[in-house]
PDB file of N, CA and C in Angstrom:
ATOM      1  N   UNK A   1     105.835 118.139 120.637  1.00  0.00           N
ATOM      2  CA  UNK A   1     105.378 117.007 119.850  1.00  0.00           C
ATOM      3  C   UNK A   1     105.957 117.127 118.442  1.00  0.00           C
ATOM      4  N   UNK A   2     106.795 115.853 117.922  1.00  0.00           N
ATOM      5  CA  UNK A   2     107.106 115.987 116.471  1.00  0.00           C
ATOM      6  C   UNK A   2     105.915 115.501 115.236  1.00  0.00           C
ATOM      7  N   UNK A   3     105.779 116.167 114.335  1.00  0.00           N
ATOM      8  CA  UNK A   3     105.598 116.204 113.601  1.00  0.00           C
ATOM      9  C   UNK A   3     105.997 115.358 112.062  1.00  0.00           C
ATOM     10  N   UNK A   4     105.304 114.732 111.229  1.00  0.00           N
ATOM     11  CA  UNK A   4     105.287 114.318 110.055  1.00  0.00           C
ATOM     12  C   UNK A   4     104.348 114.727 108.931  1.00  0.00           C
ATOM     13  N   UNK A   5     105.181 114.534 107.978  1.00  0.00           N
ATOM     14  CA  UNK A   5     103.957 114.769 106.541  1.00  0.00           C
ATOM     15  C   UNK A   5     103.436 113.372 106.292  1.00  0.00           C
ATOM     16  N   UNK A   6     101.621 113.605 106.089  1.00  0.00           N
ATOM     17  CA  UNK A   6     101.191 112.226 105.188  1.00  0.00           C
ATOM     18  C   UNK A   6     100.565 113.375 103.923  1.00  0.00           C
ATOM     19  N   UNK A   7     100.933 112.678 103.118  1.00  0.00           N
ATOM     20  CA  UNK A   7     100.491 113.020 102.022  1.00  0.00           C
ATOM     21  C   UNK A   7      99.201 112.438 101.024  1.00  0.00           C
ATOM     22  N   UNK A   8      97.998 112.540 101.040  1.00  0.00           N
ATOM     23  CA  UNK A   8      96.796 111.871 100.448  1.00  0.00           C
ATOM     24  C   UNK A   8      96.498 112.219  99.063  1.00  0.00           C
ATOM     25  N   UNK A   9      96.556 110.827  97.639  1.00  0.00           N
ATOM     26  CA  UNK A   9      96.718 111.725  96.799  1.00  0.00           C
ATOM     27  C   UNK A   9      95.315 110.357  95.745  1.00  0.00           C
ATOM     28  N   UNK A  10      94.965 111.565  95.376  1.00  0.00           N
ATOM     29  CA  UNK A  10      93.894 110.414  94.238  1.00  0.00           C
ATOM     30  C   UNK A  10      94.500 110.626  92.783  1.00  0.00           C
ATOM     31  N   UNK A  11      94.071 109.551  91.758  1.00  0.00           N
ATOM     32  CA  UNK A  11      94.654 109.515  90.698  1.00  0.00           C
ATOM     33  C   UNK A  11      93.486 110.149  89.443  1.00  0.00           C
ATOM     34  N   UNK A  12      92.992 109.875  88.699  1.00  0.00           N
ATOM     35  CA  UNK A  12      92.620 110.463  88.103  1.00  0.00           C
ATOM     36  C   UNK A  12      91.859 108.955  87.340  1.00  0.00           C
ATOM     37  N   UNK A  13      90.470 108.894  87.434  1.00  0.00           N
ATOM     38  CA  UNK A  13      89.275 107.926  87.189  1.00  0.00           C
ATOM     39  C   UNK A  13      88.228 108.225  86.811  1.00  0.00           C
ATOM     40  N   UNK A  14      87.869 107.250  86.002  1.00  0.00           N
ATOM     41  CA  UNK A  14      86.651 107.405  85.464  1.00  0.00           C
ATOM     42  C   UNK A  14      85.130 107.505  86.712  1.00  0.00           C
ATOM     43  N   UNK A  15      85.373 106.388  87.965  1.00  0.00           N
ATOM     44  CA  UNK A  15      84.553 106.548  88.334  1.00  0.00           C
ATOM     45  C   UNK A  15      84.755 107.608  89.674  1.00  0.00           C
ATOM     46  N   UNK A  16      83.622 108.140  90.046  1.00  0.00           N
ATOM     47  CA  UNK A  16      83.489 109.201  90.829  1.00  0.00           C
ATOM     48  C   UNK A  16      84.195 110.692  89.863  1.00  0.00           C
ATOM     49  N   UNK A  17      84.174 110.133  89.303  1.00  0.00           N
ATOM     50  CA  UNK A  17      85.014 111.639  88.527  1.00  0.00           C
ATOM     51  C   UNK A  17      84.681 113.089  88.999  1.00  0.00           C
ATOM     52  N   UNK A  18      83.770 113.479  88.835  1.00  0.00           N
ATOM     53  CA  UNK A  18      83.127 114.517  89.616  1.00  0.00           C
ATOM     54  C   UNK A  18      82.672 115.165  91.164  1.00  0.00           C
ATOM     55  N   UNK A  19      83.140 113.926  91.777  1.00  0.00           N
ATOM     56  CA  UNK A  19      82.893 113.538  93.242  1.00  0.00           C
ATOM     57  C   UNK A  19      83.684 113.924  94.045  1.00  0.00           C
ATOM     58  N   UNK A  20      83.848 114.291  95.556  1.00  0.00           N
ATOM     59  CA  UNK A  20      84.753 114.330  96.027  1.00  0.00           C
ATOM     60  C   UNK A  20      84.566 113.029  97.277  1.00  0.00           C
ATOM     61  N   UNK A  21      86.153 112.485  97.866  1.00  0.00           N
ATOM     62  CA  UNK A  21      86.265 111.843  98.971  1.00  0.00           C
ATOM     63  C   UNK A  21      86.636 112.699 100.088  1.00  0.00           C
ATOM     64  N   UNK A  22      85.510 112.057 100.709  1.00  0.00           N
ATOM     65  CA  UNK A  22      85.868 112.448 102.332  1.00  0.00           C
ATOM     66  C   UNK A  22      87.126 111.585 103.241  1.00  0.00           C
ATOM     67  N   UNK A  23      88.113 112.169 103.434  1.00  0.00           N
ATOM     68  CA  UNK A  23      89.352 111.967 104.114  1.00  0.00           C
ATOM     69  C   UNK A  23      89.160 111.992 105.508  1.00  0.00           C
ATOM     70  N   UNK A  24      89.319 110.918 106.402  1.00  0.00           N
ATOM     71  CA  UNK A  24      89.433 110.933 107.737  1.00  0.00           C
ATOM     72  C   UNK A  24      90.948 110.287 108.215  1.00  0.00           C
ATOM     73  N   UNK A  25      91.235 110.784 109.445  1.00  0.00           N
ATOM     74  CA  UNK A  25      92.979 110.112 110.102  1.00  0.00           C
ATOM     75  C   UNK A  25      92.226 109.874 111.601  1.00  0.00           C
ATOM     76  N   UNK A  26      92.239 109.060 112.105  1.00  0.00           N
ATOM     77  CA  UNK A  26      92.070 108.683 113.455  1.00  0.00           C
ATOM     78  C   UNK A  26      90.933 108.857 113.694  1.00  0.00           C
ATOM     79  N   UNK A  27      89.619 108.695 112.757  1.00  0.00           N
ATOM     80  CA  UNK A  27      88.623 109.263 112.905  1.00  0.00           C
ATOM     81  C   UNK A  27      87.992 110.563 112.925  1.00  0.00           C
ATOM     82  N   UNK A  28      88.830 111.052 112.472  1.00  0.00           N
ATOM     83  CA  UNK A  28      88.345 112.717 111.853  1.00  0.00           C
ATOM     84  C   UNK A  28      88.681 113.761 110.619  1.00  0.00           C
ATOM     85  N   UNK A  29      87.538 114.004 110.440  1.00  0.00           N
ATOM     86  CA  UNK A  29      87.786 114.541 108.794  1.00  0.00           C
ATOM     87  C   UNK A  29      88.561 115.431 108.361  1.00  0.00           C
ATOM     88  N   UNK A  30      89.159 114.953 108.030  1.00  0.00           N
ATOM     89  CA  UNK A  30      90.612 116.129 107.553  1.00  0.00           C
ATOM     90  C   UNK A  30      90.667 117.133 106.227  1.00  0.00           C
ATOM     91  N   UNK A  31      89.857 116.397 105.576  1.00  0.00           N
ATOM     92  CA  UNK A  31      89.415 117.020 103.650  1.00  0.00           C
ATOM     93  C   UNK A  31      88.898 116.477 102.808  1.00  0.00           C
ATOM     94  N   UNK A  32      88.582 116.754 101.809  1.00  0.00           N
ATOM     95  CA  UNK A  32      88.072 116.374 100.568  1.00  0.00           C
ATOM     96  C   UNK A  32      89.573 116.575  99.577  1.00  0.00           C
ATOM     97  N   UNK A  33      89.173 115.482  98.559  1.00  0.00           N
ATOM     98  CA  UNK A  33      90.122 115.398  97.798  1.00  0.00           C
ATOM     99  C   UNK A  33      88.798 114.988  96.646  1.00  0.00           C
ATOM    100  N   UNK A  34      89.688 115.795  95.169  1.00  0.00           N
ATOM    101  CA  UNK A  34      89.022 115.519  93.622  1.00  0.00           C
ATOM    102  C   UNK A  34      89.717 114.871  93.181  1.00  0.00           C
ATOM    103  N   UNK A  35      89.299 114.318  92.335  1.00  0.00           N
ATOM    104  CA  UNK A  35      90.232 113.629  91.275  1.00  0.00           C
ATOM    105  C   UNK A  35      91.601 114.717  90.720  1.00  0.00           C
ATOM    106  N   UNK A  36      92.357 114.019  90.410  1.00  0.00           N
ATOM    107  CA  UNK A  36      94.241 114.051  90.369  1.00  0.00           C
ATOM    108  C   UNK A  36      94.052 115.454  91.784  1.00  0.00           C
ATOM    109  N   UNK A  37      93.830 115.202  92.597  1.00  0.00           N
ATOM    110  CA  UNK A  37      94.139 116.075  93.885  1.00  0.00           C
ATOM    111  C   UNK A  37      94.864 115.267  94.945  1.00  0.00           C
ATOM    112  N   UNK A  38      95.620 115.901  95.766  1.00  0.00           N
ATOM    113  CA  UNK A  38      96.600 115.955  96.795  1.00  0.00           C
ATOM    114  C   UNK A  38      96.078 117.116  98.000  1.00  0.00           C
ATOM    115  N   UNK A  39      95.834 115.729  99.110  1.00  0.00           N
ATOM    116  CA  UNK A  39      95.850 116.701 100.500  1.00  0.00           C
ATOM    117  C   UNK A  39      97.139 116.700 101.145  1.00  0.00           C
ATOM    118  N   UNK A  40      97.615 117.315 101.278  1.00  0.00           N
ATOM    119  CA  UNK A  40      99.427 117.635 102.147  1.00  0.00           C
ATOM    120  C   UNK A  40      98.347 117.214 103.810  1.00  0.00           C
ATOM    121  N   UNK A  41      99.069 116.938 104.744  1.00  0.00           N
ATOM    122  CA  UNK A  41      98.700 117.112 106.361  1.00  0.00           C
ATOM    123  C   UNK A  41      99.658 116.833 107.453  1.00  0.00           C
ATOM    124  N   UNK A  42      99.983 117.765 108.180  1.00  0.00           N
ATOM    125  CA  UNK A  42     100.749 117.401 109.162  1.00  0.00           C
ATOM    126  C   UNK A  42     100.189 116.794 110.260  1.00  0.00           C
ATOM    127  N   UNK A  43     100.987 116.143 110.842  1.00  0.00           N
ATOM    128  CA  UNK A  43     100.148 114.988 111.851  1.00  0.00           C
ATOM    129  C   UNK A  43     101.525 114.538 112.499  1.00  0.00           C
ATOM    130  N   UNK A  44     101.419 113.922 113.651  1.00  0.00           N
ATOM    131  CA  UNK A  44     102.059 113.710 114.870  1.00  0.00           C
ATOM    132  C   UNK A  44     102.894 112.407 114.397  1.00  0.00           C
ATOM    133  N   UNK A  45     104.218 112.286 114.801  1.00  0.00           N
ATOM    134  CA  UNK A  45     104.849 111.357 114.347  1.00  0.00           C
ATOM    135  C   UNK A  45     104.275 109.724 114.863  1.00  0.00           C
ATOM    136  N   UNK A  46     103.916 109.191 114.477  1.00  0.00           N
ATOM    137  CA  UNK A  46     103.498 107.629 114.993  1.00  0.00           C
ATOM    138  C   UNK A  46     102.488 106.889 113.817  1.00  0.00           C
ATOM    139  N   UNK A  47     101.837 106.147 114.632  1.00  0.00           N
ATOM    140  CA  UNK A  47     100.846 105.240 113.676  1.00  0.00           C
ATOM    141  C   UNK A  47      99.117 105.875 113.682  1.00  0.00           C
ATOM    142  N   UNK A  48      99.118 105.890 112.411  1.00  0.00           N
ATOM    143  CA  UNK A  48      97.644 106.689 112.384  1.00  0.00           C
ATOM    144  C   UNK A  48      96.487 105.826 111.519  1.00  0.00           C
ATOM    145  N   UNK A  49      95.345 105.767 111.509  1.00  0.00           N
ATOM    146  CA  UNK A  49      94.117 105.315 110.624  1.00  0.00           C
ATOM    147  C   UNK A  49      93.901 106.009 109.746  1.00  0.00           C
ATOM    148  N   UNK A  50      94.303 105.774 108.104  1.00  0.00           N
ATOM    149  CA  UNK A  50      93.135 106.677 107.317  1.00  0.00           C
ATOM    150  C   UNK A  50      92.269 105.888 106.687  1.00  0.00           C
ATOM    151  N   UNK A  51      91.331 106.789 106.680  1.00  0.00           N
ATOM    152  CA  UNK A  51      89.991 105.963 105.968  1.00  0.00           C
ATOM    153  C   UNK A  51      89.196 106.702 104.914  1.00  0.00           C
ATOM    154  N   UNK A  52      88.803 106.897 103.716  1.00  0.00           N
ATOM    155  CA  UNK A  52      88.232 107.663 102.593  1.00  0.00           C
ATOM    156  C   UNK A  52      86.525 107.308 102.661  1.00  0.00           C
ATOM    157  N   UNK A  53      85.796 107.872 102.654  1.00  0.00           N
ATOM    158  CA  UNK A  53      84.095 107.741 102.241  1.00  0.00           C
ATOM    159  C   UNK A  53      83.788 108.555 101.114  1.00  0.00           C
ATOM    160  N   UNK A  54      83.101 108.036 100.677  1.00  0.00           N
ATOM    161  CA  UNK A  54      81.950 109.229  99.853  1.00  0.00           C
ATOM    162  C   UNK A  54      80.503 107.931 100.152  1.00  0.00           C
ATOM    163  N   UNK A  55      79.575 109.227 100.582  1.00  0.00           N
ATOM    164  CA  UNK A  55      78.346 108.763 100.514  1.00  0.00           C
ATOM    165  C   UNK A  55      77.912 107.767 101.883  1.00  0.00           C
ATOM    166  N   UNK A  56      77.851 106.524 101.850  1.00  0.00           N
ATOM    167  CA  UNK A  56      77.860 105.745 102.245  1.00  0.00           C
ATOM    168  C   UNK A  56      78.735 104.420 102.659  1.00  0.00           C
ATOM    169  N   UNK A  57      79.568 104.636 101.220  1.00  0.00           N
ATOM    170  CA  UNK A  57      80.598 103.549 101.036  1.00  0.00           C
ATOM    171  C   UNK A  57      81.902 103.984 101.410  1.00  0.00           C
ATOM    172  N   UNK A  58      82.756 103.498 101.773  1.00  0.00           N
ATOM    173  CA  UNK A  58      84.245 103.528 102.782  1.00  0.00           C
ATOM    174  C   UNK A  58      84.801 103.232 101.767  1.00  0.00           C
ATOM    175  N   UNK A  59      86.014 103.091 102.609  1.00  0.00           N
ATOM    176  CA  UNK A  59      87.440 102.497 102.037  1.00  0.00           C
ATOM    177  C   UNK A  59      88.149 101.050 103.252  1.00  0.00           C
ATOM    178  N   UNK A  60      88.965 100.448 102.911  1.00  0.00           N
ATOM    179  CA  UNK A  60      89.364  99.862 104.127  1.00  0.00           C
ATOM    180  C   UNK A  60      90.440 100.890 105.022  1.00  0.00           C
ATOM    181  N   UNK A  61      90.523 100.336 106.432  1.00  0.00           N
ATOM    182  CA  UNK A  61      91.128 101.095 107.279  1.00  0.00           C
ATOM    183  C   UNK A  61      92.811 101.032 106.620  1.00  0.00           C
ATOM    184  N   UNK A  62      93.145 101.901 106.563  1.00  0.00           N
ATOM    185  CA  UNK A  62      95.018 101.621 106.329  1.00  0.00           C
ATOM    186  C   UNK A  62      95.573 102.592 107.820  1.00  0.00           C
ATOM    187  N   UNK A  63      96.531 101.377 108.384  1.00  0.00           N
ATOM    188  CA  UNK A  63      97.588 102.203 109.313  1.00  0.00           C
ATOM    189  C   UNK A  63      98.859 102.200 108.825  1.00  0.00           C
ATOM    190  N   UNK A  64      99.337 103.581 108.931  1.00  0.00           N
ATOM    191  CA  UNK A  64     100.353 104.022 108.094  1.00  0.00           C
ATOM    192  C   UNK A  64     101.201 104.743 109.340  1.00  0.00           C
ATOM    193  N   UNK A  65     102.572 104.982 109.310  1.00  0.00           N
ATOM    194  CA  UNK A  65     103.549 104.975 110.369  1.00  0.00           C
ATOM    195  C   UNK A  65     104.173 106.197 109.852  1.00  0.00           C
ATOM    196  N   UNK A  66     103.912 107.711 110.655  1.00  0.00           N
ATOM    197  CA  UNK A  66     104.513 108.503 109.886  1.00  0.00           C
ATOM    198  C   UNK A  66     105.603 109.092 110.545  1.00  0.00           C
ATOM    199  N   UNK A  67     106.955 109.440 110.187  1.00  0.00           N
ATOM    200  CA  UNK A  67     108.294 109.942 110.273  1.00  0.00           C
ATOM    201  C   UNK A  67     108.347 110.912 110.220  1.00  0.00           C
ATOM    202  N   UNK A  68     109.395 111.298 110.813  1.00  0.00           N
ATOM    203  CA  UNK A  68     109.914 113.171 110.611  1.00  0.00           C
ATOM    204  C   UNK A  68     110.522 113.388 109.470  1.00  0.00           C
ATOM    205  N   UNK A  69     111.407 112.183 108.911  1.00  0.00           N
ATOM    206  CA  UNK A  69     112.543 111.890 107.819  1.00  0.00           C
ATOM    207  C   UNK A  69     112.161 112.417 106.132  1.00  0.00           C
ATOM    208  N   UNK A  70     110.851 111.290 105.856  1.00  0.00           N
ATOM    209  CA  UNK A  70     110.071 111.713 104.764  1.00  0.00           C
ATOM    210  C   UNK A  70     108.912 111.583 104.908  1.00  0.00           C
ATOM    211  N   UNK A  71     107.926 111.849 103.940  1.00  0.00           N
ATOM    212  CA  UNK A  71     106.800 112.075 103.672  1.00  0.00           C
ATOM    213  C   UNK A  71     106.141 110.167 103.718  1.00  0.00           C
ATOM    214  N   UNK A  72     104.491 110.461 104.659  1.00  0.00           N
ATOM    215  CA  UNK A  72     104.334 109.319 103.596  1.00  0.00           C
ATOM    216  C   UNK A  72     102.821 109.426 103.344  1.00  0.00           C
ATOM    217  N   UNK A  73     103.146 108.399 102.035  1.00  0.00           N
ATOM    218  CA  UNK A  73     101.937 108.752 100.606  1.00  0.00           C
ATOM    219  C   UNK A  73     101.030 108.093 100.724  1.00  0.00           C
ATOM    220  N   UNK A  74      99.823 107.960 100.566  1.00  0.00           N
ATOM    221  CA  UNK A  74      98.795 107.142 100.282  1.00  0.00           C
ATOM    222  C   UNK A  74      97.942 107.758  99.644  1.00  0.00           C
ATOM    223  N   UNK A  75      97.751 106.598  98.978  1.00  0.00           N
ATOM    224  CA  UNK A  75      97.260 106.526  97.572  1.00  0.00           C
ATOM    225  C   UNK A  75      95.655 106.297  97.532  1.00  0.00           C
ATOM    226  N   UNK A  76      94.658 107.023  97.626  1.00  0.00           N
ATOM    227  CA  UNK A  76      92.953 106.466  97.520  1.00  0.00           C
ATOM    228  C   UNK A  76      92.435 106.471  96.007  1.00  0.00           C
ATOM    229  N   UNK A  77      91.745 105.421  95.214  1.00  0.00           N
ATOM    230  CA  UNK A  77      91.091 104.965  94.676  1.00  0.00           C
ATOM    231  C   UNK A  77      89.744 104.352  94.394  1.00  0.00           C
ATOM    232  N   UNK A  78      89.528 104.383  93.043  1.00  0.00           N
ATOM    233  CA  UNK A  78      87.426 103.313  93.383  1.00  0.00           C
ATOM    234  C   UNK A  78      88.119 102.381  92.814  1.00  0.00           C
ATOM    235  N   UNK A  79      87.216 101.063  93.211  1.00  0.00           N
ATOM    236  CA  UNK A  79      87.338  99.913  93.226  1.00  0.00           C
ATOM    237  C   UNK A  79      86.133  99.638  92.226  1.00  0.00           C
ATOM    238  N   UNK A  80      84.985 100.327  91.863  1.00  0.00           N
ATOM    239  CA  UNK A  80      83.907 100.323  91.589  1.00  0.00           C
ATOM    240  C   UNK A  80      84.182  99.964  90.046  1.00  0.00           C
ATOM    241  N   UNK A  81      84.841 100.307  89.221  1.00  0.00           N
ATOM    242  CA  UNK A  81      85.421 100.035  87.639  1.00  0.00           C
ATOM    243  C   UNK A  81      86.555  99.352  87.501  1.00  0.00           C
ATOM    244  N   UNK A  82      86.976  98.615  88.517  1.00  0.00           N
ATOM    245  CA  UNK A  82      87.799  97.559  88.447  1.00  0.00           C
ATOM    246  C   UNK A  82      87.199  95.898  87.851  1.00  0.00           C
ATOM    247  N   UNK A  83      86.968  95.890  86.775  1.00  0.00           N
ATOM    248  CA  UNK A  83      86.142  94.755  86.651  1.00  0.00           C
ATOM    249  C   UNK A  83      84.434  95.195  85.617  1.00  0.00           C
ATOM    250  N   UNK A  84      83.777  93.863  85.749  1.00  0.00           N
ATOM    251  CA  UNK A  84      82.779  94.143  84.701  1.00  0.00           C
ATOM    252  C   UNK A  84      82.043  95.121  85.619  1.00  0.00           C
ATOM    253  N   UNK A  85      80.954  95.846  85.018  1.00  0.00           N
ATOM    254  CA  UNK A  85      79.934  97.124  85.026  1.00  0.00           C
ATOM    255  C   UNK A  85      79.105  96.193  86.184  1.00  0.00           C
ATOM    256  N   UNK A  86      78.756  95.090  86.543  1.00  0.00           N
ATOM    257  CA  UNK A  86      77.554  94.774  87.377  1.00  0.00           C
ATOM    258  C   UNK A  86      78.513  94.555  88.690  1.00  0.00           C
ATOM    259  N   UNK A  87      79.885  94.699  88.678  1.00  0.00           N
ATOM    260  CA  UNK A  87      80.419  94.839  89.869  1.00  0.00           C
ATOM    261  C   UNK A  87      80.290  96.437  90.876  1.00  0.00           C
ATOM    262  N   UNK A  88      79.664  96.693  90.111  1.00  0.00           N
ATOM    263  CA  UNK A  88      79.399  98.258  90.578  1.00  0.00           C
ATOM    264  C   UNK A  88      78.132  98.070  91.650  1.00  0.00           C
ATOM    265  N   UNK A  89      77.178  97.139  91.144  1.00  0.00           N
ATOM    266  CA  UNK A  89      76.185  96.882  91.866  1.00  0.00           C
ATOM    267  C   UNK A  89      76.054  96.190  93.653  1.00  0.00           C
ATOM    268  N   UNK A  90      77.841  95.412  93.150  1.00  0.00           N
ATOM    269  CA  UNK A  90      78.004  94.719  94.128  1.00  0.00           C
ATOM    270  C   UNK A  90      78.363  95.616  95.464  1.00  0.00           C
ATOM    271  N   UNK A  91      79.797  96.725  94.790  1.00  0.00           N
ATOM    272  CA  UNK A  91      80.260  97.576  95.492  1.00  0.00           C
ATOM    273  C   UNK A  91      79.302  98.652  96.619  1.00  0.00           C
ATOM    274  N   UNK A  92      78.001  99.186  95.976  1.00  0.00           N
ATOM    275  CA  UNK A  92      77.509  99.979  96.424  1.00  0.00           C
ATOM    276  C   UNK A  92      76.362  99.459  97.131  1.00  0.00           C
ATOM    277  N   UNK A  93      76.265  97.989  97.534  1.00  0.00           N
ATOM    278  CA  UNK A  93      75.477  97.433  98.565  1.00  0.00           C
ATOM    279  C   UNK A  93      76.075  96.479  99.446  1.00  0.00           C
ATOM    280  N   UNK A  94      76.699  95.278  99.103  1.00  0.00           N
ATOM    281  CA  UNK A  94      77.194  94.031 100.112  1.00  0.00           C
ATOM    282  C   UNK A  94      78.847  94.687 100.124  1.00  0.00           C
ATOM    283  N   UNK A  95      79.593  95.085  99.225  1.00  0.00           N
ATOM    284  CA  UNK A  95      80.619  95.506  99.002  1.00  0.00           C
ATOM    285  C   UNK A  95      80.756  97.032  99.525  1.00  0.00           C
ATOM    286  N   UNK A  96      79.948  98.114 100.340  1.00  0.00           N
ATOM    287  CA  UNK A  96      80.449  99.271 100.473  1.00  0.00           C
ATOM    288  C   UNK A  96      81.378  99.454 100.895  1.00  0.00           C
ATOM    289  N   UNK A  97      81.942  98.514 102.114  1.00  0.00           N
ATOM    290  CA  UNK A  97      83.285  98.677 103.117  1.00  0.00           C
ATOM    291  C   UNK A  97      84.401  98.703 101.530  1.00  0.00           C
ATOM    292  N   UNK A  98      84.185  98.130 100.829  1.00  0.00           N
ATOM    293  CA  UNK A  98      85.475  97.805  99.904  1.00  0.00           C
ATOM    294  C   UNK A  98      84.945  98.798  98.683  1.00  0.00           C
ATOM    295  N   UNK A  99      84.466  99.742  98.139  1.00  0.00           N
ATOM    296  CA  UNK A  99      84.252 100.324  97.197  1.00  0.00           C
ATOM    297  C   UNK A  99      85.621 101.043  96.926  1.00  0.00           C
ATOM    298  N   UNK A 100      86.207 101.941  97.613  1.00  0.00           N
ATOM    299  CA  UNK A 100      86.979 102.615  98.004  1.00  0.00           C
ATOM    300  C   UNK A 100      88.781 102.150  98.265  1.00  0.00           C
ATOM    301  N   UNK A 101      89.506 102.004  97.857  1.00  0.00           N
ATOM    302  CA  UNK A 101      90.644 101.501  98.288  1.00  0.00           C
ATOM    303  C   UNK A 101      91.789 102.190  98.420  1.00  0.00           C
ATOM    304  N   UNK A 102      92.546 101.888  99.964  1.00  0.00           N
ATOM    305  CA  UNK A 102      93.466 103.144 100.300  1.00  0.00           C
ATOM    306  C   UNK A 102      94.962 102.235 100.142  1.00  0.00           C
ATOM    307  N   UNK A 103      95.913 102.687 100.120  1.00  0.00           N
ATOM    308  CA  UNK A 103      97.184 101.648  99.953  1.00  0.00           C
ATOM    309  C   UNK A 103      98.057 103.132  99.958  1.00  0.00           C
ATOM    310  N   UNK A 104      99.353 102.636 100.212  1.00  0.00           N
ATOM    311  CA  UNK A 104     100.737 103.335 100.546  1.00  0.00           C
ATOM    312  C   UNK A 104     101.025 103.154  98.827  1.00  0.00           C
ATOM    313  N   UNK A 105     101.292 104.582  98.300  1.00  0.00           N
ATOM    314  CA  UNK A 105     101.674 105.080  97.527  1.00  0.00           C
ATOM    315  C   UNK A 105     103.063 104.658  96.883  1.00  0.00           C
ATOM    316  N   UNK A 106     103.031 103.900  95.557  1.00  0.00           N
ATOM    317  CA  UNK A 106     104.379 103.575  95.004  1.00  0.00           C
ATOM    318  C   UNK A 106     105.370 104.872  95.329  1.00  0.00           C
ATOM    319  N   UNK A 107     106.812 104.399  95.170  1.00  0.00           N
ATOM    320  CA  UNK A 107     107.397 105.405  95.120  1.00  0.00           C
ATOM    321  C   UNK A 107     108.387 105.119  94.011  1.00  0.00           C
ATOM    322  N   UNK A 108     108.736 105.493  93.445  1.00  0.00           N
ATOM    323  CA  UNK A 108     110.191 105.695  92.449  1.00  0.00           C
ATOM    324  C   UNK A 108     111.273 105.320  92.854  1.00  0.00           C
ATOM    325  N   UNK A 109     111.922 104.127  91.973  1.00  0.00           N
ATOM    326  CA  UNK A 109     113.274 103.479  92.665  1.00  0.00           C
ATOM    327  C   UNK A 109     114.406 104.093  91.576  1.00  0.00           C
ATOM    328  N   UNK A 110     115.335 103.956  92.169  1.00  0.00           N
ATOM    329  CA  UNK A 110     116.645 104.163  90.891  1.00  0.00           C
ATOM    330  C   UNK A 110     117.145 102.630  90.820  1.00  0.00           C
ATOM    331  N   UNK A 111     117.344 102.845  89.379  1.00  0.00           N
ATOM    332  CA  UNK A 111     118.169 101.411  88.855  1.00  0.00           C
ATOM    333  C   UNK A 111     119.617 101.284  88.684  1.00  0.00           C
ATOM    334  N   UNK A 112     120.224 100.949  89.511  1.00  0.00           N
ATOM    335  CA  UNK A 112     121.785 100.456  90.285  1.00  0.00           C
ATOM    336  C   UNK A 112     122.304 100.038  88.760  1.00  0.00           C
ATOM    337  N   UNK A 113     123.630 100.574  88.206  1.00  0.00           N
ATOM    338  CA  UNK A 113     124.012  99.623  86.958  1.00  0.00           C
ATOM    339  C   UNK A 113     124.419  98.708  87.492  1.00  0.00           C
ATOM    340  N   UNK A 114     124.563  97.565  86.734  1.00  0.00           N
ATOM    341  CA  UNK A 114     125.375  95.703  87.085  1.00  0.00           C
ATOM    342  C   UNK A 114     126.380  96.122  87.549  1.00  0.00           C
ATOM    343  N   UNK A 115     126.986  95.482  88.593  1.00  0.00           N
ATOM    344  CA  UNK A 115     128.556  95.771  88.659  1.00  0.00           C
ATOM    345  C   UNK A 115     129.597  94.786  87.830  1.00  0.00           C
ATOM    346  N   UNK A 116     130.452  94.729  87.683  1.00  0.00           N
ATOM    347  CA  UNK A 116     131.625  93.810  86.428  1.00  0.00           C
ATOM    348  C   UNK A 116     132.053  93.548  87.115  1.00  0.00           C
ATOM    349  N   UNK A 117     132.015  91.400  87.273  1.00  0.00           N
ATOM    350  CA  UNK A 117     132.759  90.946  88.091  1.00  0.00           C
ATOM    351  C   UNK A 117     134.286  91.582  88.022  1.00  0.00           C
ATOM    352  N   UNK A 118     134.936  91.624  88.677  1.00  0.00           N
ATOM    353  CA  UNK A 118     136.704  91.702  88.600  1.00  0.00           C
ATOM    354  C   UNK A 118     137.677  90.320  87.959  1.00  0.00           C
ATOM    355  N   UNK A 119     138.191  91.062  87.143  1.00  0.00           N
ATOM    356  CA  UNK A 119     139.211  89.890  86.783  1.00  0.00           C
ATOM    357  C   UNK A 119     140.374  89.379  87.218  1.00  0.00           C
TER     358      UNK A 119
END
């Protein structure tokens, strides 16, 4: 069976600061991650579910497609301080599925110089 890296990485926030997320892939818990932390995981080349909790409240499902070639990143976040302070209220009752938000990790592009038409 081949093998890929996903890489799970949180950024560094005000909310949950102290907290850790619970990391699941296909339905099973793989780690905790802190704030500015990175879980490395090897996992089987194909399409997988990750999903982040703390507590009660989730994240949405992300399926992410992982390669032998490179790594791939995803990125977990709170959603909870995105916006005014009484959205917090919203998040941690009608909003739990969405407190949490998982997304594929920017990556770094290089910038191509112009080319000069030819004369």
């Amino acid at each position: 069976m081949q093998t890929g890296r996903l890489i799970v990485k949180r950024p560094n926030q005000y909310a949950d600061k102290i907290r850790r997320y619970r990391i699941y892939v296909d339905g099973l818990r793989v780690g905790t991650l802190k704030a500015l932390d990175e879980l490395p995981l090897d996992v089987s080349v194909g399409e997988h579910e990750v999903v982040a909790r703390i507590d009660w409240c989730r994240s949405n499902v992300l399926k992410v497609n992982v390669r032998t070639q490179e790594p791939t990143e995803v990125e977990v976040s709170s959603n909870a301080m995105n916006g005014a302070a009484f959205l917090v209220l919203y998040y941690i009752t009608f909003g739990y599925s969405k407190y949490l938000s998982l997304r594929l990790a920017q990556r770094g592009f290089a910038v191509l110089p112009a080319a000069t038409p030819a004369r």
